[in-house]
Every structure is written in C-alpha cells, then in structure tokens.
N, C-alpha and C. Protein backbone atom coordinates (compact mmCIF):
# COMPACT_ATOMS: atom_id res chain seq x y z
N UNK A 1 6.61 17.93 -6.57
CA UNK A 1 5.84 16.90 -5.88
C UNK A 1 6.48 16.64 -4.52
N UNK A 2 5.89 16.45 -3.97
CA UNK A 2 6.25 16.23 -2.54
C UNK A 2 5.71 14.87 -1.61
N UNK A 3 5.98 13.70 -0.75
CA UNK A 3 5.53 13.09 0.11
C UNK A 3 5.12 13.29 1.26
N UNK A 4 4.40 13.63 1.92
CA UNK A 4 3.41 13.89 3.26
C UNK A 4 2.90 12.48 3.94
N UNK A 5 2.71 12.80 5.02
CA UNK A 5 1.62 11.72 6.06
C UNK A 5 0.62 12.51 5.79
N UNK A 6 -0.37 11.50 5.15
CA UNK A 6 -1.70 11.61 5.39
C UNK A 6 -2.43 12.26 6.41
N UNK A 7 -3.50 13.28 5.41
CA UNK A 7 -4.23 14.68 6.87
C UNK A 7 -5.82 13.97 6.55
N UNK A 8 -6.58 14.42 7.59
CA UNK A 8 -8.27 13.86 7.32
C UNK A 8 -8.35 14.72 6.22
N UNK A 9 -7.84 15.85 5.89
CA UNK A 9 -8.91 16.30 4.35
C UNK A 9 -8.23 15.77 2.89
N UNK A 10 -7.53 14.60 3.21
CA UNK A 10 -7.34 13.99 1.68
C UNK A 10 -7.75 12.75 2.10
N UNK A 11 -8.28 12.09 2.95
CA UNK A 11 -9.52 11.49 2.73
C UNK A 11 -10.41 10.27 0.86
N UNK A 12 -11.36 12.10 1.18
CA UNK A 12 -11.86 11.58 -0.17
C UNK A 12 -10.79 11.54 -1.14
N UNK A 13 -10.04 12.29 -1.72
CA UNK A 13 -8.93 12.64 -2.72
C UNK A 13 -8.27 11.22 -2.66
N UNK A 14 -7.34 10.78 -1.90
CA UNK A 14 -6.99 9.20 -2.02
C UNK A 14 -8.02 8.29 -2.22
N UNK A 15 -8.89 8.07 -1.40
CA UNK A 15 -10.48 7.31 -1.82
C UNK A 15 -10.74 7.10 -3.59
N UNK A 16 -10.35 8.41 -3.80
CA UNK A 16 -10.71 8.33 -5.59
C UNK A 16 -9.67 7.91 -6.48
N UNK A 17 -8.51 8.38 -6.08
CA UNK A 17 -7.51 7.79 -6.83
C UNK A 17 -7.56 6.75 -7.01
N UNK A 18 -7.86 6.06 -5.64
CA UNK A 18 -7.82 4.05 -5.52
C UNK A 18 -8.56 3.65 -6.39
N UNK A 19 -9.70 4.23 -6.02
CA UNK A 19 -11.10 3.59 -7.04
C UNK A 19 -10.83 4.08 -8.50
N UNK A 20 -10.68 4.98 -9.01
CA UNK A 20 -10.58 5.67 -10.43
C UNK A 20 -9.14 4.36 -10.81
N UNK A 21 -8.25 3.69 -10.38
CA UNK A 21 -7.41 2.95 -11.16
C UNK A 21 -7.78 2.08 -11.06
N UNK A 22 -8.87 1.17 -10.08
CA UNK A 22 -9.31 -0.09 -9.89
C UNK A 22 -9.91 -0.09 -11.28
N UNK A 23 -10.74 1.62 -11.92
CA UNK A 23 -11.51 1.41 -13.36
C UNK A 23 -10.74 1.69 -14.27
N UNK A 24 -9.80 1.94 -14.23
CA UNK A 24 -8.61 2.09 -15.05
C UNK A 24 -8.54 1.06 -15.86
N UNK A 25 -7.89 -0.04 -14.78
CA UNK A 25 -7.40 -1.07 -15.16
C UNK A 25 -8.57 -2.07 -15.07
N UNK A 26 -9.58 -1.95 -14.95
CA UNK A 26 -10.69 -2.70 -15.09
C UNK A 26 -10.42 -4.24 -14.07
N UNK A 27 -10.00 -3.68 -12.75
CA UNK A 27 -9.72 -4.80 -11.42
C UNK A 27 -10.72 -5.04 -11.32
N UNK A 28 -10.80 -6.27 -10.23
CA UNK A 28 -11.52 -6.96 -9.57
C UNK A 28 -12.06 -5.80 -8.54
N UNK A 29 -13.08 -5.69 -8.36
CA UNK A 29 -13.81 -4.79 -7.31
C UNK A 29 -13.88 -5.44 -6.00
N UNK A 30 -14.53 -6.81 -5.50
CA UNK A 30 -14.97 -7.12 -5.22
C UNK A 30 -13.62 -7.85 -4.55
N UNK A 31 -13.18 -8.38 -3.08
CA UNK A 31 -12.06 -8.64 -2.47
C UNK A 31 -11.00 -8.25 -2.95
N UNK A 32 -10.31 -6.90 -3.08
CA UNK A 32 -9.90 -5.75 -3.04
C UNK A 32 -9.77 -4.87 -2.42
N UNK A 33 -9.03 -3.97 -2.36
CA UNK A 33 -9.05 -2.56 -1.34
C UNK A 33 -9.70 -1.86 -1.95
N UNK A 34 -10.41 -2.05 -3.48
CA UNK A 34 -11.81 -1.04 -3.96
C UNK A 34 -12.60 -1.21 -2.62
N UNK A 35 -13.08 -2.56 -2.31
CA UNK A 35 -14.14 -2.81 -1.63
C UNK A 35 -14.04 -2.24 0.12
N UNK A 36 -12.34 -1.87 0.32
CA UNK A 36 -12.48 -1.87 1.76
C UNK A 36 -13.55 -1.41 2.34
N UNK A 37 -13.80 -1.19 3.87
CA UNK A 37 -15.05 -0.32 4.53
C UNK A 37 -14.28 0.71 5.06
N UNK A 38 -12.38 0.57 4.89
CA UNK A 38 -11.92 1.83 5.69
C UNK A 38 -11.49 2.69 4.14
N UNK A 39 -11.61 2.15 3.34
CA UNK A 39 -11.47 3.18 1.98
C UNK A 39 -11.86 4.71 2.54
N UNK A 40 -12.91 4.80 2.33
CA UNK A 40 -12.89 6.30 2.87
C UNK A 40 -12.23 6.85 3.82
N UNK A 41 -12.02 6.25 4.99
CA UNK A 41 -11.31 7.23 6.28
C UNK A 41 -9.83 6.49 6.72
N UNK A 42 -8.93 7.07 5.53
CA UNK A 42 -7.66 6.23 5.98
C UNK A 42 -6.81 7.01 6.33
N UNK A 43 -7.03 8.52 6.63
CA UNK A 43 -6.53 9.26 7.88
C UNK A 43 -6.70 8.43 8.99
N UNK A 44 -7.78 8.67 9.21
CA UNK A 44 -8.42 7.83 10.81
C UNK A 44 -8.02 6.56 10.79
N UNK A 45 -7.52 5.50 9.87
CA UNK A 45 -7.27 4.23 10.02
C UNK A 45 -5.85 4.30 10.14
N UNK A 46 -5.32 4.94 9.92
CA UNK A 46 -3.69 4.75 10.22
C UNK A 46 -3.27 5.54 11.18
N UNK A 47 -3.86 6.22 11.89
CA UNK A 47 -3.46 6.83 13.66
C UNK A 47 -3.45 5.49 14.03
N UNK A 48 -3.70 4.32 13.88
CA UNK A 48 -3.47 3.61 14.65
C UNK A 48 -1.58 3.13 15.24
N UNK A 49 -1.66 2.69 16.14
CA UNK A 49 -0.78 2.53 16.93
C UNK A 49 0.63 1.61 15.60
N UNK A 50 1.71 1.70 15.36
CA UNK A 50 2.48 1.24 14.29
C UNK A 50 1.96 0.90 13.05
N UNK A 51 1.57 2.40 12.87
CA UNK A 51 0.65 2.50 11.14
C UNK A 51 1.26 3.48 10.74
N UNK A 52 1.46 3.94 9.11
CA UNK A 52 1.80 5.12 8.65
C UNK A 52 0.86 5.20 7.25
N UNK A 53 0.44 5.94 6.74
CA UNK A 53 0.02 6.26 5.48
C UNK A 53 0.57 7.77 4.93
N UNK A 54 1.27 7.41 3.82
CA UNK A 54 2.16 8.53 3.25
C UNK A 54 1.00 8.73 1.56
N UNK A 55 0.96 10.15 1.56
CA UNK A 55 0.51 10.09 0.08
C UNK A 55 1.65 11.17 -1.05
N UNK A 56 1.55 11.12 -1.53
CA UNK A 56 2.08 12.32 -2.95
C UNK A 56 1.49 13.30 -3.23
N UNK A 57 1.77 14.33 -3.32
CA UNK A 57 1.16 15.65 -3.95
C UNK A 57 1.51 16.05 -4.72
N UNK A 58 1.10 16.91 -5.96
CA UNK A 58 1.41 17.38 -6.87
C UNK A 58 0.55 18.43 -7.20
N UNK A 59 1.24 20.01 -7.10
CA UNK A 59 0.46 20.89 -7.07
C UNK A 59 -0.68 21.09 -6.44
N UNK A 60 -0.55 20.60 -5.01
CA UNK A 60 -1.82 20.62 -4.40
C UNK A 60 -3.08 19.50 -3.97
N UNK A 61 -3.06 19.02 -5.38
CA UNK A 61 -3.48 17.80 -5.53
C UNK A 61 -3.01 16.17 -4.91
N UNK A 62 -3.76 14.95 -4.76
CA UNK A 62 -3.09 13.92 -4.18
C UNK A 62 -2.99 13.10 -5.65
N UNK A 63 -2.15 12.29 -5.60
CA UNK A 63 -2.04 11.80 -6.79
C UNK A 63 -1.39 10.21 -6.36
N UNK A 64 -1.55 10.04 -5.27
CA UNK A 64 -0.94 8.71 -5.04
C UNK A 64 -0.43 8.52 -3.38
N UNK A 65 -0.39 7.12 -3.41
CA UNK A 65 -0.04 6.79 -1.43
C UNK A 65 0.25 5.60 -1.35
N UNK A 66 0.74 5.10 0.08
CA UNK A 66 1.15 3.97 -0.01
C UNK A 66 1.41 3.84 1.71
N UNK A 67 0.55 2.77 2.54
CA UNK A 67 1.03 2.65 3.67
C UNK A 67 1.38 1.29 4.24
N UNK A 68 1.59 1.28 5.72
CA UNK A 68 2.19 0.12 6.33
C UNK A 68 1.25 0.23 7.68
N UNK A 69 0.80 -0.78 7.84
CA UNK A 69 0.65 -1.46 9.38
C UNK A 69 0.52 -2.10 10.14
N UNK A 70 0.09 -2.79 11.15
CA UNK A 70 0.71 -4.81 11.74
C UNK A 70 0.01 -4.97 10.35
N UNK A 71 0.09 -6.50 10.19
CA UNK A 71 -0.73 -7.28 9.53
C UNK A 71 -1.98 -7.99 10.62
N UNK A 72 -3.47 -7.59 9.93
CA UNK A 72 -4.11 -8.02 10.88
C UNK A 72 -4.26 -9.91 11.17
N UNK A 73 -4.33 -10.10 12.29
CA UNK A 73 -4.35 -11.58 12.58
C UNK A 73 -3.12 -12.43 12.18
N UNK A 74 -1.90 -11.51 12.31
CA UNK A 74 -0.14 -12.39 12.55
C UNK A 74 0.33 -11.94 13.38
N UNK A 75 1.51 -12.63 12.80
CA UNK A 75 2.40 -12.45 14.11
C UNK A 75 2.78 -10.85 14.63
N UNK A 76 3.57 -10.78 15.62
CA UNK A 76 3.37 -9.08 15.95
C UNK A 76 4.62 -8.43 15.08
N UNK A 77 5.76 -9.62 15.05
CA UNK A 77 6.91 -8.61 13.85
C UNK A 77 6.43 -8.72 12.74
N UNK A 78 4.76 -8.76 11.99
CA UNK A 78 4.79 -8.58 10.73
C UNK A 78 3.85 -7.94 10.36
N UNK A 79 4.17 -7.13 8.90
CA UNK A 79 3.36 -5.88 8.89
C UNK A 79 3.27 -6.07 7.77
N UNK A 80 2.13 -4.86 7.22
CA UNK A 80 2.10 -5.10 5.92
C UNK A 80 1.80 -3.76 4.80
N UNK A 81 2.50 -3.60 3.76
CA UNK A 81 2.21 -2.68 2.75
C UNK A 81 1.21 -2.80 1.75
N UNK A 82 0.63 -1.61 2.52
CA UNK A 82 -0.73 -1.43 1.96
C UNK A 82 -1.23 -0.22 1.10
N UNK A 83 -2.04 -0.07 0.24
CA UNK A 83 -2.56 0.36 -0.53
C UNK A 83 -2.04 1.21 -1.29
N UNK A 84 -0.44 0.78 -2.00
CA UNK A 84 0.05 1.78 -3.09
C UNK A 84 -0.56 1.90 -4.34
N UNK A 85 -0.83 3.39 -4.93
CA UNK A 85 -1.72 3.53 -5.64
C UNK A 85 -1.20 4.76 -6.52
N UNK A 86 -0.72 4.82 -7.67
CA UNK A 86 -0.42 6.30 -8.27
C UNK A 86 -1.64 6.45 -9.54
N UNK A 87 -1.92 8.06 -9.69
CA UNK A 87 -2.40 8.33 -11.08
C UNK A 87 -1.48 7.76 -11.66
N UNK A 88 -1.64 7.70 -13.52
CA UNK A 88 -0.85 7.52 -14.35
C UNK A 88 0.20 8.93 -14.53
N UNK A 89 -0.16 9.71 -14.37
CA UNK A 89 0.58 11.28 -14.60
C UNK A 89 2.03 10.97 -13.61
N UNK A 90 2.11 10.05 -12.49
CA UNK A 90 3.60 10.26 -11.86
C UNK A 90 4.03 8.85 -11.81
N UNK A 91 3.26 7.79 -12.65
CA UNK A 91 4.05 6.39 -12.40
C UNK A 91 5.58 6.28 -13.44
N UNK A 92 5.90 5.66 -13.01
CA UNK A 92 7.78 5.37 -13.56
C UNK A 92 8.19 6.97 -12.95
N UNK A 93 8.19 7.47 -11.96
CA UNK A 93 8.76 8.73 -11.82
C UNK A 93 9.93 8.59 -10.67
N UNK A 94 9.58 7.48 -9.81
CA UNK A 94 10.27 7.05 -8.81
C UNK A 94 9.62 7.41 -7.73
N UNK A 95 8.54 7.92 -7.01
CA UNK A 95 7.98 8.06 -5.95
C UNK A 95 7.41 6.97 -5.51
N UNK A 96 7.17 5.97 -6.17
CA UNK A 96 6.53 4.97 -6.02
C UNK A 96 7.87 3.78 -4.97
N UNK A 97 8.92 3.98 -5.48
CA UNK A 97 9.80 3.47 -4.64
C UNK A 97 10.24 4.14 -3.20
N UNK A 98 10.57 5.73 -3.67
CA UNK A 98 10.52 6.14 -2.15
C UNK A 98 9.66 6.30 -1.24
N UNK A 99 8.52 6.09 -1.33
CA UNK A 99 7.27 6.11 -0.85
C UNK A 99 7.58 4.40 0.10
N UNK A 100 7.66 3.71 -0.88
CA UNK A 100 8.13 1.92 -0.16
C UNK A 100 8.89 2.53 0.81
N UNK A 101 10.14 3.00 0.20
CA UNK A 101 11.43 2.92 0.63
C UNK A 101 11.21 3.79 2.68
N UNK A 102 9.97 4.87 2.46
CA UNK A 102 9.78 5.40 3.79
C UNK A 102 8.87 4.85 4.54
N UNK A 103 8.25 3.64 3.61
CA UNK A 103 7.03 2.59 4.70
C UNK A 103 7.83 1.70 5.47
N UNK A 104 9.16 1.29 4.79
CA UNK A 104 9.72 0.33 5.19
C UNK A 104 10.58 0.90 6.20
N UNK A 105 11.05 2.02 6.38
CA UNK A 105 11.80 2.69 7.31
C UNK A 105 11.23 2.71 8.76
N UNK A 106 9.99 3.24 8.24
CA UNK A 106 9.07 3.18 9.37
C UNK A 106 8.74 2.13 10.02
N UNK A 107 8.58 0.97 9.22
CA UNK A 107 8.22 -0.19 9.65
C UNK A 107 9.28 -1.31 10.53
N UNK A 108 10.57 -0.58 10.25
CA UNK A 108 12.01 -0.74 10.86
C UNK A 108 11.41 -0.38 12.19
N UNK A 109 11.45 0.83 12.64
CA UNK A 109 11.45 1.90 13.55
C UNK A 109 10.34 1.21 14.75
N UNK A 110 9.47 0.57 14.04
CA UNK A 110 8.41 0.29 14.63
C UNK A 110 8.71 -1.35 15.29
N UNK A 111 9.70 -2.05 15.42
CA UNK A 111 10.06 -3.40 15.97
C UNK A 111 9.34 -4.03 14.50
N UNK A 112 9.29 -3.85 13.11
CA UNK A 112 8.78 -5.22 12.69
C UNK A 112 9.60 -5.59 11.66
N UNK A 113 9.79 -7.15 11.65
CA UNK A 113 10.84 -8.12 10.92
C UNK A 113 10.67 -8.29 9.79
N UNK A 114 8.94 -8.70 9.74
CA UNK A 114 8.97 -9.06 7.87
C UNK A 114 7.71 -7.62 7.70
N UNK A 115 8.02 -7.62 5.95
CA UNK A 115 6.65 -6.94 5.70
C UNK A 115 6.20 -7.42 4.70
N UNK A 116 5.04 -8.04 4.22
CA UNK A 116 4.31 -8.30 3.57
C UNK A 116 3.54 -7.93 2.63
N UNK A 117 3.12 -8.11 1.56
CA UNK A 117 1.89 -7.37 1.14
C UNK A 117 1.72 -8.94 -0.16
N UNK A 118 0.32 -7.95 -1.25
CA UNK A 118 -0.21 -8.80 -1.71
C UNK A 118 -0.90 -8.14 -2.94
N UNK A 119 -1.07 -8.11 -4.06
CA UNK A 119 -1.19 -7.90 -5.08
C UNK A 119 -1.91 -8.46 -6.55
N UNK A 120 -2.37 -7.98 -7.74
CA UNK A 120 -2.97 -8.67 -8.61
C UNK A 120 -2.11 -9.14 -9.29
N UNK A 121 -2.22 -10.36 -10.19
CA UNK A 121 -1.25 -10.89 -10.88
C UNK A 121 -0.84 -9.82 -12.18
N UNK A 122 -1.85 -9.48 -12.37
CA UNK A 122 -1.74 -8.24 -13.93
C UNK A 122 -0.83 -7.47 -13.30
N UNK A 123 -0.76 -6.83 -12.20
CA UNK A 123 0.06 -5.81 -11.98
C UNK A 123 1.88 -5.94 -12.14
N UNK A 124 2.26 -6.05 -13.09
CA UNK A 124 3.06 -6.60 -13.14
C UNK A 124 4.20 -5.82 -13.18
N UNK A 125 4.37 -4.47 -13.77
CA UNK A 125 4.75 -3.27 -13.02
C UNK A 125 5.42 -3.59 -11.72
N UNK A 126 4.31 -3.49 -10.89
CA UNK A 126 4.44 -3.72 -9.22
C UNK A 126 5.41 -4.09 -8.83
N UNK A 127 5.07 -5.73 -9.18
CA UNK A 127 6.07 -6.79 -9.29
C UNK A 127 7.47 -6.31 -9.13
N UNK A 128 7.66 -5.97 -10.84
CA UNK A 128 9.03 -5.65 -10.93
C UNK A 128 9.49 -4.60 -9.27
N UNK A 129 8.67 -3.76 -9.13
CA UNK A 129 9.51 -2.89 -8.41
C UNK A 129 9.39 -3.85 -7.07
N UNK A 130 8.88 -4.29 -6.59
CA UNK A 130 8.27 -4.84 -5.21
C UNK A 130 10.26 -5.76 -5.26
N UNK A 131 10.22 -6.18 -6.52
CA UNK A 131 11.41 -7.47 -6.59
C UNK A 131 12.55 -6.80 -6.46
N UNK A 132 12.54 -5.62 -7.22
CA UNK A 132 13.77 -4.85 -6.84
C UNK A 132 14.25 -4.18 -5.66
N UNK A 133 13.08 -4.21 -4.87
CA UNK A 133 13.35 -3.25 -3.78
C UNK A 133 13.72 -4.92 -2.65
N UNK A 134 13.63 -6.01 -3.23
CA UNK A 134 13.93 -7.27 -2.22
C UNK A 134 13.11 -8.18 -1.91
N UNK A 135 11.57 -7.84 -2.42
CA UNK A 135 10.23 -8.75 -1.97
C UNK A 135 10.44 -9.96 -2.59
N UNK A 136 9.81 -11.00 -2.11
CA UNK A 136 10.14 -12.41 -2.85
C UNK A 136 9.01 -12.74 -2.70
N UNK A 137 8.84 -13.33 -3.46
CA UNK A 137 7.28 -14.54 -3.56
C UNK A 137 6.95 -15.54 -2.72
N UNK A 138 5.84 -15.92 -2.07
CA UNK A 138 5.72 -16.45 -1.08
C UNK A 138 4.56 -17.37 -2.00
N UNK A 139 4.05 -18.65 -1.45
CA UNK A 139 3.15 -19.76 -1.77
C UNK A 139 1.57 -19.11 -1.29
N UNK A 140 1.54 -18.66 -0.29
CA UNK A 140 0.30 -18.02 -0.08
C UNK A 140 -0.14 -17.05 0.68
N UNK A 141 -1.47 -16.73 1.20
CA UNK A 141 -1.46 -15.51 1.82
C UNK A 141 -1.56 -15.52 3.44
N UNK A 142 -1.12 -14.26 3.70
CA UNK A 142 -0.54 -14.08 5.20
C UNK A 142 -1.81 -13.52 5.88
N UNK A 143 -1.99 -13.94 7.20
CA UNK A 143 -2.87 -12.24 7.78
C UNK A 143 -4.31 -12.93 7.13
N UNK A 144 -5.27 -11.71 7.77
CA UNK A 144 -6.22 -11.53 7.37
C UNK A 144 -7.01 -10.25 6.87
N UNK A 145 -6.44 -10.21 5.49
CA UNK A 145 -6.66 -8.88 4.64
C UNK A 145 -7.99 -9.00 3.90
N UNK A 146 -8.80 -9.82 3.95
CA UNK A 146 -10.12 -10.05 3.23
C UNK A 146 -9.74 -9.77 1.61
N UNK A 147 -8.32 -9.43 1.10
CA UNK A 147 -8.64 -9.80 -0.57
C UNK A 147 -8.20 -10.90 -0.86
N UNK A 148 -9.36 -11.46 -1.25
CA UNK A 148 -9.66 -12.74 -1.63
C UNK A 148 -9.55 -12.68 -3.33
N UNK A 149 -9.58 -11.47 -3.62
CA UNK A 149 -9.26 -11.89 -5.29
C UNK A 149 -7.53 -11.19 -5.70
N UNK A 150 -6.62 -11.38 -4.22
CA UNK A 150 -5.19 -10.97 -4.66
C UNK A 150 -4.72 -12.65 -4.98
N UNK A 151 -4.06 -12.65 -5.84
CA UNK A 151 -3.39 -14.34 -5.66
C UNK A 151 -1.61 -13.95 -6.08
N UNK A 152 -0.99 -13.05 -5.84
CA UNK A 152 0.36 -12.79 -5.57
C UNK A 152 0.66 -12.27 -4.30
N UNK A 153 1.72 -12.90 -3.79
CA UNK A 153 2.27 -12.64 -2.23
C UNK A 153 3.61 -12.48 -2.21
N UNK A 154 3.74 -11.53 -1.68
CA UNK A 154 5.31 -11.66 -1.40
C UNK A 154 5.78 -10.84 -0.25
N UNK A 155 7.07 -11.51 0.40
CA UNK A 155 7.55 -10.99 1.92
C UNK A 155 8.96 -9.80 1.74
N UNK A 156 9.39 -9.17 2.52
CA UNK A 156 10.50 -8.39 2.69
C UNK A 156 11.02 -9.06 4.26
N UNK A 157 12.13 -9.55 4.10
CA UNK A 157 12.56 -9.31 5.74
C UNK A 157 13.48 -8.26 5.96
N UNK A 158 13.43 -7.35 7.13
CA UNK A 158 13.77 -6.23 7.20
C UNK A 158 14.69 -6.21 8.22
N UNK A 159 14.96 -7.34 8.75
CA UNK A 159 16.35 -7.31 9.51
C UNK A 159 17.50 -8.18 9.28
C-alpha cells in the first residue's frame, strides 16, 4: 500500500469509498461530506492554494484519503482536516495515522497554527486516534463547513 496526492482519475474511486461507508455505517447523509457538491471533484478542489488531499492505494485500487485546507470562513492560521475515510480492509493498519500525520506536516509548511476538524459522535474509533495524535475537544463548531449533522469538534495546535 502506498500514500499518494490525489490525481483527477481517482476522482470517482474516493467519491465511492466516502459514500459506500456513509452506508456502511448507516450516517447521516444529509449535512455531511456524503452530501458535499465537491464530493465528486476533489482532485480539482484541493489544487487550491494551501490544500492537500492524500489518498491510499492498495494494489491499484483507492481504498482511503484524508485531506487539509484553510478552514472556510476563519481565521487564516486555521485549517482543517478533512474527509478521512478508509475501506474496512486497511482500518487499524496505521495509515490512517500517517496519512494525519502528512496533513499535518503539510499544514505546518503551509503557515497554519491550529487544525481543526469535526466528526460524528458514533465514530468513536476516530476519536480515539484524533486524541492520540493531540486533538482536544472543543465546545463548538469552527468555520463554515455546512455539516450541520457533525456535533464533535476538536482542535490540534501545531505550533
């Protein structure tokens, strides 16, 4: 298995992963990153200017990703980790941390202080790792990410 930056022809391939665990786990669809409008083209959404989207491969296949970029509508040192997502075939494997571990590098690299993200309460998995890697829980939500059905928050400060 290997980690890559995201190419336009995995695209759809991440697109499905996201969605196929949203039915997995029988999530909230609806204010979610199921629902985004950049779901499909998150090649093209992370050229943006201090963005990265990293995915996983395995034999060819995508099997998971995880990116960083400002947080829309904050401050400019804060960013945010976005859309980590594995099949079941590579979770507890540890990619899921180094995958963080190279959003957050990046997100160093890039001038930003805190990073953010935001999550379902079920995911509790997550949690654990989000806590281990330093994230702490915050009272509410940052930015303007339109999921309205995340109600866990938590920050990293990175300097």
């Amino acid at each position: 298995m290997i980690i890559r930056e995201i190419q336009q022809k995995d695209n759809e391939s991440i697109a499905q992963v996201i969605r196929a665990i949203f039915h997995e786990l029988d999530a909230p669809k609806v204010g979610t990153a199921y629902a985004d409008p950049i779901l499909d083209t998150l090649y093209e959404v992370y050229q943006a200017p201090r963005s990265v989207y990293y995915v996983v491969e395995n034999d060819g296949r995508v099997v998971g990703g995880c990116g960083v970029a400002p947080l829309e509508n904050a401050a400019v040192l804060v960013c945010e980790l976005q859309k980590m997502y594995f099949t079941p075939e590579i979770r507890g494997t540890g990619f899921a941390e180094k995958i963080i571990e190279m959003c957050l590098t990046f997100a160093k690299t890039q001038g930003f202080d805190i990073c953010y993200l935001e999550t379902l309460s079920f995911m509790t998995a997550a949690q654990k790792l989000y806590k281990r890697i330093g994230f702490e829980n915050i009272d509410g939500p940052m930015g303007n990410t339109g999921h309205s059905s995340c109600e866990v928050w938590m920050t990293k400060k990175l300097v």
